[in-house]
N, C-alpha and C. Protein backbone atom coordinates (compact mmCIF):
# COMPACT_ATOMS: atom_id res chain seq x y z
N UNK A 1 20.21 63.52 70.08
CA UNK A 1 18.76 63.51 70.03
C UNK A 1 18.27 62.78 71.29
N UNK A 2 17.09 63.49 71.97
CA UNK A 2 16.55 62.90 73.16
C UNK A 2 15.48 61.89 72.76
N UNK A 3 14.95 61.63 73.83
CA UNK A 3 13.66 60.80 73.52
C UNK A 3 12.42 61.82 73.11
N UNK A 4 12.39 62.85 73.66
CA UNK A 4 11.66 63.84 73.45
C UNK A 4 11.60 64.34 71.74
N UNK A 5 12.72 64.51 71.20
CA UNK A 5 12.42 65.09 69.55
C UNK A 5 12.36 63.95 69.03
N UNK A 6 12.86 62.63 69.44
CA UNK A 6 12.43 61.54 68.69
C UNK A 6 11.38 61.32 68.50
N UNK A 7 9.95 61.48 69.41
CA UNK A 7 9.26 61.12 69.39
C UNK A 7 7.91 62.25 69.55
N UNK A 8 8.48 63.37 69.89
CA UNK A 8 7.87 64.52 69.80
C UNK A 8 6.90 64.30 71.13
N UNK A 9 7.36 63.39 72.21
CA UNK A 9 6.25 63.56 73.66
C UNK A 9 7.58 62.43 74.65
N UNK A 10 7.61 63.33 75.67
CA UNK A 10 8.63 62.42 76.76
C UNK A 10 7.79 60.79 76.90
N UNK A 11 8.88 59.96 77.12
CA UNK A 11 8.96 58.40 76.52
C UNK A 11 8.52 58.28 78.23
N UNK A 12 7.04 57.70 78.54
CA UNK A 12 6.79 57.21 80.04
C UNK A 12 6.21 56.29 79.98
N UNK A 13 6.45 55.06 80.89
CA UNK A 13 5.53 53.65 80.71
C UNK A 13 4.35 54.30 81.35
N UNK A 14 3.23 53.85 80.55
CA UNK A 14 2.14 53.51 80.95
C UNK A 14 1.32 53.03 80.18
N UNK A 15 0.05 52.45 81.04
CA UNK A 15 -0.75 51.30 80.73
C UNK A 15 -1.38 51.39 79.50
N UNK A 16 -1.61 53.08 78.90
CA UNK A 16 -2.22 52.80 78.27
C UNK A 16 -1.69 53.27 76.93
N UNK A 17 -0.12 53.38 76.79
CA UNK A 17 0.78 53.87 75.97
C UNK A 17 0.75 51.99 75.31
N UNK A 18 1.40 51.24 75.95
CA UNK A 18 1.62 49.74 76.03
C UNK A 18 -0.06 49.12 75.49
N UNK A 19 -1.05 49.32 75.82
CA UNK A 19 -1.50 49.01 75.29
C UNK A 19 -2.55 49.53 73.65
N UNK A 20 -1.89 50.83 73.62
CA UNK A 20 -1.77 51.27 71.91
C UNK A 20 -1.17 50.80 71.27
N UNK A 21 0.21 50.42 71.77
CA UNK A 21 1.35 49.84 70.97
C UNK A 21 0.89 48.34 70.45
N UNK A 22 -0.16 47.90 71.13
CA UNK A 22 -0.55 46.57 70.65
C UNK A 22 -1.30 47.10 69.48
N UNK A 23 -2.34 47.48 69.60
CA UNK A 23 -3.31 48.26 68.60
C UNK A 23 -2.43 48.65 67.11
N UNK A 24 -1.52 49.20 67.57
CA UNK A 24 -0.53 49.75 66.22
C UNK A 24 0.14 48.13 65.58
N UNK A 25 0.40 47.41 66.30
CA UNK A 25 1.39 46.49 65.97
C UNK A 25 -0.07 45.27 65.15
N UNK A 26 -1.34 45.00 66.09
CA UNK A 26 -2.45 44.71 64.85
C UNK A 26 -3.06 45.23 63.74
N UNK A 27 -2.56 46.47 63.51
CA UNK A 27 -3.00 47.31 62.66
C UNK A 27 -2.07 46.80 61.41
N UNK A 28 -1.02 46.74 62.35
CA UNK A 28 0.12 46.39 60.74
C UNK A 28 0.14 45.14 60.22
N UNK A 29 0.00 43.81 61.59
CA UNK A 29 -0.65 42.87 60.58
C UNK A 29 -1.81 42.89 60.41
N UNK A 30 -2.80 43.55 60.07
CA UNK A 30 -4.18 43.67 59.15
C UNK A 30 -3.45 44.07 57.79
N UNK A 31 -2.59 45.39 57.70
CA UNK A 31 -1.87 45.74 56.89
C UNK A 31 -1.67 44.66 55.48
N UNK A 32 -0.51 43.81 56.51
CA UNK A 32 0.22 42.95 55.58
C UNK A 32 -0.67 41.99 55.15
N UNK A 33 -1.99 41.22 55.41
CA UNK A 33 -2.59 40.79 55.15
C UNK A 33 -3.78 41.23 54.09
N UNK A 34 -3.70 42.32 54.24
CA UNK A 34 -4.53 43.40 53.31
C UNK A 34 -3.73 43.43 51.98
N UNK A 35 -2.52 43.66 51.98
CA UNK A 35 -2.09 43.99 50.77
C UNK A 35 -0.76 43.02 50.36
N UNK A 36 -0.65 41.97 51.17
CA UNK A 36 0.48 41.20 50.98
C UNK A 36 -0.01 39.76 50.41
N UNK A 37 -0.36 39.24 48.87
CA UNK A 37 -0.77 38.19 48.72
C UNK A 37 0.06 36.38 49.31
N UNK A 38 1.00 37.44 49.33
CA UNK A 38 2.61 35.86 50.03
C UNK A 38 1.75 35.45 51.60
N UNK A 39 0.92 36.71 52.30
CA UNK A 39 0.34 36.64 53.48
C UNK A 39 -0.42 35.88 53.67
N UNK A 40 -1.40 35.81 52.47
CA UNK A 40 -2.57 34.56 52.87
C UNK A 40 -2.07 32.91 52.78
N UNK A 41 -0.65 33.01 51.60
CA UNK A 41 -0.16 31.93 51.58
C UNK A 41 0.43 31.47 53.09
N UNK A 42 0.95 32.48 53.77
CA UNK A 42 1.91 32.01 54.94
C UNK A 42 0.64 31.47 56.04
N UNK A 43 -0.24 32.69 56.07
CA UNK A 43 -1.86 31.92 56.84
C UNK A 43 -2.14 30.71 56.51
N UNK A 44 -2.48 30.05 55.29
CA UNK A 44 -2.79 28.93 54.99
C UNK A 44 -2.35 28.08 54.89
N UNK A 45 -0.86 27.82 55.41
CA UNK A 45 0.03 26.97 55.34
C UNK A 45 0.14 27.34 56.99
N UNK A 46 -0.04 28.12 57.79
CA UNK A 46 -0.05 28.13 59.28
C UNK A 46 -1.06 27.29 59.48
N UNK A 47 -2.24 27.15 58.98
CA UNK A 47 -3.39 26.56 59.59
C UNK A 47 -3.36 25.34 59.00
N UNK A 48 -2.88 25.13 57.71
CA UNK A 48 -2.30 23.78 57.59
C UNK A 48 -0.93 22.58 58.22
N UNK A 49 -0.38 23.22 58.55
CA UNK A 49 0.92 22.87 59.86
C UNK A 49 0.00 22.94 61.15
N UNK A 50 -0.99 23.83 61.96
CA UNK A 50 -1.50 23.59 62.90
C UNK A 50 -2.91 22.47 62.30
N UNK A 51 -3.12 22.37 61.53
CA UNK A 51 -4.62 21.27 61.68
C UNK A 51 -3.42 19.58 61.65
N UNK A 52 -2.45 19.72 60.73
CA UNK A 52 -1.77 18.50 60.86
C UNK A 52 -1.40 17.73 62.22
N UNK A 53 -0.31 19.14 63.05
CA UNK A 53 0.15 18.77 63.90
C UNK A 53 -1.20 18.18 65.25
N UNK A 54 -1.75 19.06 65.14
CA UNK A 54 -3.07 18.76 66.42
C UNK A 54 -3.75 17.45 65.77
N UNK A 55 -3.70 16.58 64.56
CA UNK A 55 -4.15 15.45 64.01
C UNK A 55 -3.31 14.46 64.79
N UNK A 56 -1.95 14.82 64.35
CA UNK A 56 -1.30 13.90 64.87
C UNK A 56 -0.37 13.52 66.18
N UNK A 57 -1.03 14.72 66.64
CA UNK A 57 -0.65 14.23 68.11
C UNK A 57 0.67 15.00 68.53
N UNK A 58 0.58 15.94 67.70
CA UNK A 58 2.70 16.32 67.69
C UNK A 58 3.14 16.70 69.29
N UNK A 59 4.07 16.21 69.76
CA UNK A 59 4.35 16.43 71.46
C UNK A 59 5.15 17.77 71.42
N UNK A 60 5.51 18.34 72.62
CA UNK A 60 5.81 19.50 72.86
C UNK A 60 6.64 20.40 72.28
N UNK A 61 7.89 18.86 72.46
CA UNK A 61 9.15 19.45 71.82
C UNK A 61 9.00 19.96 70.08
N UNK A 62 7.93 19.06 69.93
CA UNK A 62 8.07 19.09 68.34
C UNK A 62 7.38 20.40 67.55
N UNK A 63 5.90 20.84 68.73
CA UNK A 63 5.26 22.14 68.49
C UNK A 63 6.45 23.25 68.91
N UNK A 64 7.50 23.03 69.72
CA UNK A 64 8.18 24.05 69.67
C UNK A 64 9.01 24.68 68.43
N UNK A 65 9.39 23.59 67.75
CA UNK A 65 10.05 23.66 66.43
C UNK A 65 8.80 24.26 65.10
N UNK A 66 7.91 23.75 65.23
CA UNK A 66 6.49 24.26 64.20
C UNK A 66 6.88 25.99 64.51
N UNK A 67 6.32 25.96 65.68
CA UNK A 67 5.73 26.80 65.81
C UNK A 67 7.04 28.68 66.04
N UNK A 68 8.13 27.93 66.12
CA UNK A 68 9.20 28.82 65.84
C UNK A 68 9.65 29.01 64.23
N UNK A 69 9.35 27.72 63.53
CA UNK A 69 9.55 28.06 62.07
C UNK A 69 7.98 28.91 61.88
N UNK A 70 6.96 28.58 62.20
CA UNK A 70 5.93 29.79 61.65
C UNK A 70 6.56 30.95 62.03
N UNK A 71 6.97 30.99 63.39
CA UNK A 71 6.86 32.28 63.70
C UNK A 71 8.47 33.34 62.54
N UNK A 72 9.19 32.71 62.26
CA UNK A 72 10.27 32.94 61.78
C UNK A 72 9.62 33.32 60.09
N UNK A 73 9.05 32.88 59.41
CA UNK A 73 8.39 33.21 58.21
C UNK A 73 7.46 34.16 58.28
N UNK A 74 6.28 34.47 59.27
CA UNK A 74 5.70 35.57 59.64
C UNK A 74 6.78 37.12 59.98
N UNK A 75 7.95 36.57 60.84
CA UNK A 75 8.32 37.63 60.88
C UNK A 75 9.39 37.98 59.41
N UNK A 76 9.58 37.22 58.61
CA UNK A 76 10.55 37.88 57.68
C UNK A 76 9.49 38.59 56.84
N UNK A 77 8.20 37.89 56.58
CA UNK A 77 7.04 38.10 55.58
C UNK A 77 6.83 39.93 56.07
N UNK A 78 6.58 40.02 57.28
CA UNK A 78 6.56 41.13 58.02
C UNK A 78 7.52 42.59 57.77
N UNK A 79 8.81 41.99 58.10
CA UNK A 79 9.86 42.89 57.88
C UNK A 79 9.99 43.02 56.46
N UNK A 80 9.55 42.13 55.37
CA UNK A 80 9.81 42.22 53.90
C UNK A 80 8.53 43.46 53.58
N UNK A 81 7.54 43.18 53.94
CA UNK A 81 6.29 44.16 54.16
C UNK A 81 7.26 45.90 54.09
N UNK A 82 7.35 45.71 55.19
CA UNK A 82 8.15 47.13 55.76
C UNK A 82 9.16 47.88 55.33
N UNK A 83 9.72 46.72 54.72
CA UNK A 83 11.05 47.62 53.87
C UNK A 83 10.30 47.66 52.47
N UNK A 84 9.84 47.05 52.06
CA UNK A 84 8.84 47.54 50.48
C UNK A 84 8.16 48.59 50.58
N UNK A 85 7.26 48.91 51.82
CA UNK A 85 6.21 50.09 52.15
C UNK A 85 7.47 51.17 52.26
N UNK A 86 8.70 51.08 52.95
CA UNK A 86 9.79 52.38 53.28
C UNK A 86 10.24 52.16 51.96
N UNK A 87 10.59 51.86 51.25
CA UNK A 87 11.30 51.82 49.59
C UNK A 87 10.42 52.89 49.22
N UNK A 88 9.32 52.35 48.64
CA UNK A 88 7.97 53.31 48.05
C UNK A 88 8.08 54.51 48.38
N UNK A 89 8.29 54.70 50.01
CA UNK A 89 8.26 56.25 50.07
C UNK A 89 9.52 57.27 49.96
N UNK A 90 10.59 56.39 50.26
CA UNK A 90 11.84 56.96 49.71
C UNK A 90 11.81 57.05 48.37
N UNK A 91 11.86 56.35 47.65
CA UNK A 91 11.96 56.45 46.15
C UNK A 91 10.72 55.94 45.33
N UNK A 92 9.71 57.04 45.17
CA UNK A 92 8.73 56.14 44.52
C UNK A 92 9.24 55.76 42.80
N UNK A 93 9.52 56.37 42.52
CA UNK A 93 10.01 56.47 40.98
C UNK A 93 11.30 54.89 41.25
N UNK A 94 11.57 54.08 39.95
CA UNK A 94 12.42 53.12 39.78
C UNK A 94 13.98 53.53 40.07
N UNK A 95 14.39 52.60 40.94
CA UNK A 95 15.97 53.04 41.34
C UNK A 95 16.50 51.26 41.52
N UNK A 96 17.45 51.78 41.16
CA UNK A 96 18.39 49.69 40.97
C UNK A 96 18.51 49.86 42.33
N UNK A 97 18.67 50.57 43.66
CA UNK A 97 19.16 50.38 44.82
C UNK A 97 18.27 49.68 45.60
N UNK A 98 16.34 50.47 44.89
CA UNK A 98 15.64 50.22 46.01
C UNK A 98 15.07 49.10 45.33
N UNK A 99 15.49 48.51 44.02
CA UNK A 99 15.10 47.17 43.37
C UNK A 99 16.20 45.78 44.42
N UNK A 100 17.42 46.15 44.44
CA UNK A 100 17.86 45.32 45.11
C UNK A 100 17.76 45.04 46.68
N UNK A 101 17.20 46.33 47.54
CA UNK A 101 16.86 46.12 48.83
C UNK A 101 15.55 45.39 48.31
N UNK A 102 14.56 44.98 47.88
CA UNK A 102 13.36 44.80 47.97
C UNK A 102 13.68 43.03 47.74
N UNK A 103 14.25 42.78 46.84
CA UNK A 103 14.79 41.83 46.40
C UNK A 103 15.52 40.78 47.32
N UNK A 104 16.15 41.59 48.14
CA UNK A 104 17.26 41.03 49.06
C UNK A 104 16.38 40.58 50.19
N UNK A 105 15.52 41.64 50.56
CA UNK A 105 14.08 41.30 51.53
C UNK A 105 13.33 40.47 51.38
N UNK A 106 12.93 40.07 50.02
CA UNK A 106 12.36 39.07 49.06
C UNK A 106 13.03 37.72 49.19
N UNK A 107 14.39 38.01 48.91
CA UNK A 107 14.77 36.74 49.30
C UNK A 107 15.07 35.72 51.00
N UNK A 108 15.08 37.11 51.97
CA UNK A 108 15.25 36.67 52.99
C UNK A 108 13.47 36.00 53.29
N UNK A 109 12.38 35.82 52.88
CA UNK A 109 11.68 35.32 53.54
C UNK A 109 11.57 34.18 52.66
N UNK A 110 11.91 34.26 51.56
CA UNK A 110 12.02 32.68 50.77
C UNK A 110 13.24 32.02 51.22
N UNK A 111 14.40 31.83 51.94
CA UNK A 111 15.46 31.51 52.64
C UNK A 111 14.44 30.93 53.92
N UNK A 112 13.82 31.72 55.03
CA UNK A 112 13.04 31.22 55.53
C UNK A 112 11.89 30.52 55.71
N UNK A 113 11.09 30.50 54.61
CA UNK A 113 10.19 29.71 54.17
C UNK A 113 10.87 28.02 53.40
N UNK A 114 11.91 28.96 52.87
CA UNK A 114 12.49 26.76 52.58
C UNK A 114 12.48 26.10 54.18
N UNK A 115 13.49 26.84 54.80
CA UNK A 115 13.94 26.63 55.75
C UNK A 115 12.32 25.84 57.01
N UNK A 116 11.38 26.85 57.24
CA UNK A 116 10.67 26.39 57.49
C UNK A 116 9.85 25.14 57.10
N UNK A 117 9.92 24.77 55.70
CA UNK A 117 8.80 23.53 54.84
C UNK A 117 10.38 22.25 55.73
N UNK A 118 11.88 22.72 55.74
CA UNK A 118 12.52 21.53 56.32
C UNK A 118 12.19 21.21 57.35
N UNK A 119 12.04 22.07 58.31
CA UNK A 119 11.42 21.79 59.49
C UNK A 119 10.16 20.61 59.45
N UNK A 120 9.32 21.22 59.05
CA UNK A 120 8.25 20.43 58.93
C UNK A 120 8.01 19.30 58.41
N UNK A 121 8.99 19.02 57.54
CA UNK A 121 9.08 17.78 56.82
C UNK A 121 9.63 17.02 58.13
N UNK A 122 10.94 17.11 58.34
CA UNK A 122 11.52 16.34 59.42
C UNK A 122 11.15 16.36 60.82
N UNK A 123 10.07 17.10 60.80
CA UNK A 123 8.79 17.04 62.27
C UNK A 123 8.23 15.98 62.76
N UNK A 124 7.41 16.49 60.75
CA UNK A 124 6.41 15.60 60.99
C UNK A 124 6.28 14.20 60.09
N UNK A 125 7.67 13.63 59.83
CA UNK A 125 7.85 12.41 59.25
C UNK A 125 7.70 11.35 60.29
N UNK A 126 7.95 11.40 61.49
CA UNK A 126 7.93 10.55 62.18
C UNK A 126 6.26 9.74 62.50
N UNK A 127 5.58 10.99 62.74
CA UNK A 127 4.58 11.00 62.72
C UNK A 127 3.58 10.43 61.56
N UNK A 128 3.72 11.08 60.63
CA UNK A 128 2.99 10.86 59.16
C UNK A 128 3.83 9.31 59.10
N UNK A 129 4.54 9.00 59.14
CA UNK A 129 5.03 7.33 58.41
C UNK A 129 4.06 6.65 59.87
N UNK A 130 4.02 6.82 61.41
CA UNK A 130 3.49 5.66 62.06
C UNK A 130 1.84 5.95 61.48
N UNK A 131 1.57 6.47 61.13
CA UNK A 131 -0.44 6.56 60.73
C UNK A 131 -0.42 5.93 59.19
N UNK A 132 0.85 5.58 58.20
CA UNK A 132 0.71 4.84 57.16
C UNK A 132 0.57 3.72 57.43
């Protein structure tokens, strides 16, 4: 298979191919935010990790770590999105296969979301104990 039947139009950079692809890629998080209730949780706990950290002063190194565990929970929240929306259309009717991919997806963003709240704890302890 070429690029051509993959995609049904020859694959050429341009400016304004690249910048659809942005358009498509906000479309999908409107998507997940539209119909993903775990989404508003991951938002509101983003803007709660960013109002903390900008309180307390968090230095560079330490927004690098925030801000890679957000980004690491957005993207599993994301990819969990995607394989639930492709389940649905493969099998809309109940199947144990596409119960355990959904599941397994399910669990990979709660794996990352613990993972992320450790982060943050051990961030921003240093911080939160000198303002007690």
């Amino acid at each position: 298979m070429n690029d051509a039947t993959y995609t049904g139009m020859p694959r050429r950079f341009t400016l304004a191919a690249r910048l659809k692809s942005f358009v498509y890629a906000f479309e999908g998080l409107a998507l997940m935010l539209k119909t993903q209730h775990n989404a508003w949780l991951h938002l509101i706990a983003t803007a709660l990790v960013t109002g903390l950290a900008i309180w307390c002063r968090v230095n560079a190194a330490d927004w690098r770590w925030l801000i890679g565990a957000m980004a690491m929970v957005w993207m599993a929240e994301a990819m969990n999105t995607a394989v639930e929306a492709l389940c649905d259309v493969v099998s809309p009717q109940y199947a144990l296969a596409v119960k355990c991919a959904k599941d397994l997806a399910a669990g990979s963003v709660l794996i990352v979301a613990c993972a992320a709240v450790a982060t943050g704890v051990i961030t921003f302890w240093p911080y939160v104990e000198n303002r007690l």
